[in-house]
Protein backbone atom coordinates (compact mmCIF):
# COMPACT_ATOMS: atom_id res chain seq x y z
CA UNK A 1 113.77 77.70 99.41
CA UNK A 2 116.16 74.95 99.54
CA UNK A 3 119.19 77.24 99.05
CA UNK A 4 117.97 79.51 101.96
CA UNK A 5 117.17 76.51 104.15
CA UNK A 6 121.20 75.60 103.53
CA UNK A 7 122.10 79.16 104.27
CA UNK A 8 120.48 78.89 107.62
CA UNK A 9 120.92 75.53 108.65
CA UNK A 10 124.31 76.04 110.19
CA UNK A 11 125.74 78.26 113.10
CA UNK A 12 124.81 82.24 113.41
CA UNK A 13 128.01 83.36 112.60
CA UNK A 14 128.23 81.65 109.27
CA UNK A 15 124.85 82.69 108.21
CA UNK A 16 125.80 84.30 104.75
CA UNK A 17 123.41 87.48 105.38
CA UNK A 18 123.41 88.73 102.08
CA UNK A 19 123.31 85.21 100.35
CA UNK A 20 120.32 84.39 102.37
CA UNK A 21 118.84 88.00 101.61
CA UNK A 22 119.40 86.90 97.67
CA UNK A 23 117.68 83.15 98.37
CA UNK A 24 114.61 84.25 99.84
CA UNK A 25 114.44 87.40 97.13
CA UNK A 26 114.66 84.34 94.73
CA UNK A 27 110.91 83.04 95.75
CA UNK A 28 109.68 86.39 94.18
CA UNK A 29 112.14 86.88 92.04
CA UNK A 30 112.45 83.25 90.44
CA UNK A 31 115.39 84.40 87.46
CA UNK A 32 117.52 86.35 89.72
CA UNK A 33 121.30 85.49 89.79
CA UNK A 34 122.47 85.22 93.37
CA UNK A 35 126.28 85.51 92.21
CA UNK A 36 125.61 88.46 90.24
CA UNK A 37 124.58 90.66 93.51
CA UNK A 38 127.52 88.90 95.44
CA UNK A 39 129.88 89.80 93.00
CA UNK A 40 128.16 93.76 92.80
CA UNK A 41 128.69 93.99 96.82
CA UNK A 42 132.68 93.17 96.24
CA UNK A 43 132.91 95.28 93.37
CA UNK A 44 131.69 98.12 95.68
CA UNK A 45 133.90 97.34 98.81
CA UNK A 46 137.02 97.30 96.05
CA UNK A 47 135.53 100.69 95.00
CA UNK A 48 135.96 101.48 98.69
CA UNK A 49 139.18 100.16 99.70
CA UNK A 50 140.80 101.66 96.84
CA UNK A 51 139.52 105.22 98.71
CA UNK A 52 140.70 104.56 102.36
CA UNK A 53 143.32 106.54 103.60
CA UNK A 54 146.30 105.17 104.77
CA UNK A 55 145.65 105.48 108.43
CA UNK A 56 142.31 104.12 109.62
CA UNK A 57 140.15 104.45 112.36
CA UNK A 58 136.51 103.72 112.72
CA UNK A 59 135.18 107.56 111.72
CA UNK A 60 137.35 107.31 108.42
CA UNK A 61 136.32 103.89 107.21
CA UNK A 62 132.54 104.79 107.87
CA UNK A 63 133.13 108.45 106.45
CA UNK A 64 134.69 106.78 103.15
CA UNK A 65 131.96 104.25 102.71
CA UNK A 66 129.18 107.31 103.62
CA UNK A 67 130.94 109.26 100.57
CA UNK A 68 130.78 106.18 98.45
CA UNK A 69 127.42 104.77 99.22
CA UNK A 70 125.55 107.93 99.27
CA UNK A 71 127.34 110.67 97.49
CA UNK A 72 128.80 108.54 94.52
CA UNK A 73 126.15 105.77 94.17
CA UNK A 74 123.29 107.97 95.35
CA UNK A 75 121.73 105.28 97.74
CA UNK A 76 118.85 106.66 99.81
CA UNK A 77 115.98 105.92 101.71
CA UNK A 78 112.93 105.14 100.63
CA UNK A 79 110.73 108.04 102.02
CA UNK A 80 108.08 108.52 99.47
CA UNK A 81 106.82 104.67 98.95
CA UNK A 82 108.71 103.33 102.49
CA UNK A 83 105.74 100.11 102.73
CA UNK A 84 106.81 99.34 99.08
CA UNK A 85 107.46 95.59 99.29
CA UNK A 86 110.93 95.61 96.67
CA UNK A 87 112.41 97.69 99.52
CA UNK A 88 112.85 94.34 101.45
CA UNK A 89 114.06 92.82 98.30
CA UNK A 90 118.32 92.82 98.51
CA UNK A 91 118.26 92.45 94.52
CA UNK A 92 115.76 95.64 94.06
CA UNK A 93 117.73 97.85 96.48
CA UNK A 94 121.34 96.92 94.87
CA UNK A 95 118.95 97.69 91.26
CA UNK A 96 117.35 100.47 92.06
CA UNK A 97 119.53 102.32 95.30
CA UNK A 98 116.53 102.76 97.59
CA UNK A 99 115.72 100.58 100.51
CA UNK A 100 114.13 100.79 104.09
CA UNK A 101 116.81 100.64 106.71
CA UNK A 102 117.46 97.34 107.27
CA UNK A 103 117.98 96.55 103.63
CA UNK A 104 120.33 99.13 102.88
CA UNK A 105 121.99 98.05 107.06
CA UNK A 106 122.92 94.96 105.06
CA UNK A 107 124.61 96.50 101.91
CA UNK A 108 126.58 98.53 104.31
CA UNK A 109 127.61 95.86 106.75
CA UNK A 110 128.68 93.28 103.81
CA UNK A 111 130.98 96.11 102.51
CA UNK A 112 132.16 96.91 106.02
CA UNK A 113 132.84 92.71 106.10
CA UNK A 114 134.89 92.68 103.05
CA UNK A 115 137.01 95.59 104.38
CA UNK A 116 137.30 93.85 107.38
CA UNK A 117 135.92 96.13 109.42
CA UNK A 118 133.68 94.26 111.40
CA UNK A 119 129.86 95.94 112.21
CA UNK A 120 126.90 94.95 113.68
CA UNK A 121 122.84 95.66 113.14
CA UNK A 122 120.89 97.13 116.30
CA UNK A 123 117.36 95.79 115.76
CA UNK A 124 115.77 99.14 117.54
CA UNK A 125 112.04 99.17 118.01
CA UNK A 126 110.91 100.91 114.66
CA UNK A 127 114.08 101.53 113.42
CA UNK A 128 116.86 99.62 112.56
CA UNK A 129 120.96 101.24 112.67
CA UNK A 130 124.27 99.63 112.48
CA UNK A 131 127.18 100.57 114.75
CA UNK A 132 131.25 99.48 114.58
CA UNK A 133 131.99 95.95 116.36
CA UNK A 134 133.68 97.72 119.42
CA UNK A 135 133.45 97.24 123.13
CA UNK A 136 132.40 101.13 124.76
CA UNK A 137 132.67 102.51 120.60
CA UNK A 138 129.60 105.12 121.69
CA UNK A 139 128.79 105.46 117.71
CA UNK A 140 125.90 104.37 115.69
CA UNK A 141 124.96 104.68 111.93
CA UNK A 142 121.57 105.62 110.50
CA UNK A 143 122.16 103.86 107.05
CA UNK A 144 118.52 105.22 106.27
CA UNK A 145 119.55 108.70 106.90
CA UNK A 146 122.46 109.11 104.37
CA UNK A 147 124.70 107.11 107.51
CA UNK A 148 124.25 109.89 109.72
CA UNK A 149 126.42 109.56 112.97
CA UNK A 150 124.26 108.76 116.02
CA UNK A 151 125.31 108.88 119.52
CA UNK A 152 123.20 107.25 122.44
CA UNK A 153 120.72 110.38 123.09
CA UNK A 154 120.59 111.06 119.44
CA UNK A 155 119.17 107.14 119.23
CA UNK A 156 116.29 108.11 122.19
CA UNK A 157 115.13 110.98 119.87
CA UNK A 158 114.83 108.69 116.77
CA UNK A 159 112.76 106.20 118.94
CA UNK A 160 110.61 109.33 120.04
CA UNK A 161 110.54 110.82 116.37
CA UNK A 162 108.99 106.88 115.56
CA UNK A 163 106.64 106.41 118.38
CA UNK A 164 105.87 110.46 118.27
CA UNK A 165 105.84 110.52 122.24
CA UNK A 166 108.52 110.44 124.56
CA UNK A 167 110.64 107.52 125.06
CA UNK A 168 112.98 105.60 127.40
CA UNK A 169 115.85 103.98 126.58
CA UNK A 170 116.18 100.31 127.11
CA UNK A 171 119.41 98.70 127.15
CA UNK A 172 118.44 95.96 125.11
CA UNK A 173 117.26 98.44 122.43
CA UNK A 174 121.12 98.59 121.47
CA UNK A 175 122.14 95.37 121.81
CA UNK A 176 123.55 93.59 118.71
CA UNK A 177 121.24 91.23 116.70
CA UNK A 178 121.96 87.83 115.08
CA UNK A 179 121.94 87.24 111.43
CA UNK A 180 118.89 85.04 112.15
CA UNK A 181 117.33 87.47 113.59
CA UNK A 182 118.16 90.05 110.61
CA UNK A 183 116.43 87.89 108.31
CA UNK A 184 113.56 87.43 110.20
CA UNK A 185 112.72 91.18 110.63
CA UNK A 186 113.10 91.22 106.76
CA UNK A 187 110.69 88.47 106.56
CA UNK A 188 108.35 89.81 108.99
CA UNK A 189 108.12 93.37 107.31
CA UNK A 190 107.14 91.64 104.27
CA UNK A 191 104.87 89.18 106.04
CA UNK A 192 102.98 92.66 107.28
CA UNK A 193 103.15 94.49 103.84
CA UNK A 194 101.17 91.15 101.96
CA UNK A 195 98.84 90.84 104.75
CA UNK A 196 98.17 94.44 104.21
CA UNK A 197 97.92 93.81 100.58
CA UNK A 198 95.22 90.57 100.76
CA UNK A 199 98.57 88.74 99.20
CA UNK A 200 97.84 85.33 101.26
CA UNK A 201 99.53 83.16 98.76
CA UNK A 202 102.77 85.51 99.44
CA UNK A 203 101.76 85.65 103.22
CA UNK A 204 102.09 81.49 103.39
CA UNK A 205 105.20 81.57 101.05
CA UNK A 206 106.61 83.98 103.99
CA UNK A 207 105.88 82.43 106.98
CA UNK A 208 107.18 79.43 105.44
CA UNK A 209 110.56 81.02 105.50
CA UNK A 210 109.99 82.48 108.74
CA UNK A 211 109.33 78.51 110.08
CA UNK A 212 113.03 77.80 108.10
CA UNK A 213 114.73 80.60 110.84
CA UNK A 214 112.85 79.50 113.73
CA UNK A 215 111.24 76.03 113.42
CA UNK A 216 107.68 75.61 115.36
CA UNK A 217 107.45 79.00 116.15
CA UNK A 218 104.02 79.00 117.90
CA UNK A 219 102.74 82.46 116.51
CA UNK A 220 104.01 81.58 113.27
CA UNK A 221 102.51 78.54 113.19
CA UNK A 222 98.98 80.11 114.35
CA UNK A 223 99.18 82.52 111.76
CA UNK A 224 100.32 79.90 108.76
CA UNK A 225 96.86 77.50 110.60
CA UNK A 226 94.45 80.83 110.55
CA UNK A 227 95.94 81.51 106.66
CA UNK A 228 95.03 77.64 105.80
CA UNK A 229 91.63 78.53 107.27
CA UNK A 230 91.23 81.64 105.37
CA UNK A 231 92.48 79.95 102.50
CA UNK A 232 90.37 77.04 103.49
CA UNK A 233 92.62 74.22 103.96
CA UNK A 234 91.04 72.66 106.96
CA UNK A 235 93.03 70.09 107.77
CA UNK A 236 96.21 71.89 107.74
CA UNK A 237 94.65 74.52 109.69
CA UNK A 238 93.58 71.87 112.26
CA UNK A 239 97.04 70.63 112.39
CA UNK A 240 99.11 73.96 112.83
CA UNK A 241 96.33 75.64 114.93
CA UNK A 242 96.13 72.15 117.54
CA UNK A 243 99.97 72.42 117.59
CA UNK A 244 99.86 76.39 118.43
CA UNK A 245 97.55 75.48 121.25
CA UNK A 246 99.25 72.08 122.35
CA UNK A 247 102.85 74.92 122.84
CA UNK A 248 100.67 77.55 124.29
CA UNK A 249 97.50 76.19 125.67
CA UNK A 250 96.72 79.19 128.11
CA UNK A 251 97.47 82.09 125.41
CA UNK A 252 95.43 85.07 125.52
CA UNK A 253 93.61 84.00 121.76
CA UNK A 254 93.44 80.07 122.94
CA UNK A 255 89.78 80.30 123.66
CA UNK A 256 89.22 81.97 120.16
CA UNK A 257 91.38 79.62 118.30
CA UNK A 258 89.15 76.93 120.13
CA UNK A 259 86.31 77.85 118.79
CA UNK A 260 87.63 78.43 115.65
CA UNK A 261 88.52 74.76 115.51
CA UNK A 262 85.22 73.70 116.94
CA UNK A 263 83.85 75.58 114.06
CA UNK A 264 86.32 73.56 111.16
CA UNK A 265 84.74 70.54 112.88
């Protein structure tokens, strides 16, 4: 945790996404070598370069790395066990070439970094894509889908095919996310998937992480205060679940987490 907390603790744009991918992978996977993976994703964008054409534009450098990535390597998504909590694990998805499709966003943006060819992740609602670092560039990848080329209306029917009713088009929904913010969807997948799984101990060790991204988060720090209750740590329970309350004291739950405290009393 320290490592990540280092990785963080600076400005956005320095944020080492994969590095910090690799530090928090390290809190379930405590033997894993972060410089190993770092020194897979350059051996891949060398494997890359060495296949660009001479003249480049956007289509060709994404068309190259589509070849490599899903031809050649034989990454995929992870269709048949998608809640499958090694899918948010950087490590696992290098290992075994299956992710969800923000993990396997990351592999493809790192390599698209080291080509210098700069990309950014679109943090759609259910669905996560990538698109080229241009003003007005009008593409999109779906690194889930084998990097299938998306255009803006092809994007509305993926958030219809997700929500399985018709759907509108925000503008925000295509808006570029921070590495922060990245990292925290990762997080917060997994935080869903243990919760799922009765996995409080992992639960705590994730919202932890989540409190490293964004300090005092006030629903983070309910849900860490109703885990210590569950878990039946009262008085740090008291402590994160007064703080929630002191941040939002007219929140729809307050009277609920009231009580609750009344009741640790």
């Amino acid at each position: 945790m320290e490592y990540f907390c280092q990785e963080i603790n600076q400005p956005d744009d320095q944020i080492n996404l994969a590095k910090a991918a690799l530090y928090f992978a390290q809190e379930e996977y405590p033997t894993l070598d972060v410089e190993d993976y770092l020194n897979a994703l350059d051996t891949m964008a060398e494997e890359v370069k060495e296949r660009l054409p001479e003249t480049l534009y956007p289509l060709k450098i994404i068309k190259t790395i589509n070849e490599y990535l899903f031809k050649d390597l034989k990454f995929r998504g992870n269709t048949s066990d998608y809640y499958d909590p090694d899918n948010s694990y950087l490590n696992q998805v290098i290992d075994r070439r299956t992710g969800i499709p923000i993990t396997l966003a990351i592999i493809y943006l790192e390599i698209a970094k080291r080509l210098n060819f700069s990309m950014v992740g679109i943090g759609m609602p259910g669905h996560f894509i990538i698109r080229p670092d241009f003003e007005e560039v009008g593409i999109f990848v779906d690194v889930f889908n084998q990097g299938e080329i998306l255009f803006e209306q092809d994007c509305i029917q993926k958030l219809s095919e997700v929500y399985q009713q018709p759907m509108k088009l925000e503008p925000h929904f295509l808006e570029p996310v921070s590495n922060r913010q990245i990292l925290a969807r990762m997080l917060t997948n997994l935080k869903y998937i243990y919760i799922n799984a009765e996995k409080y101990p992992k639960v705590l060790r994730i919202i932890e992480l989540l409190l490293i991204i964004f300090p005092n988060h006030p629903l983070e720090l309910r849900d860490r205060g109703l885990l210590y209750y569950h878990l039946g740590q009262w008085q740090q329970a008291t402590k994160d679940l007064n703080l929630y309350l002191a941040m939002l004291p007219t929140a729809q739950d307050a009277h609920a987490i009231r009580e609750l405290l009344q009741k640790i009393r």
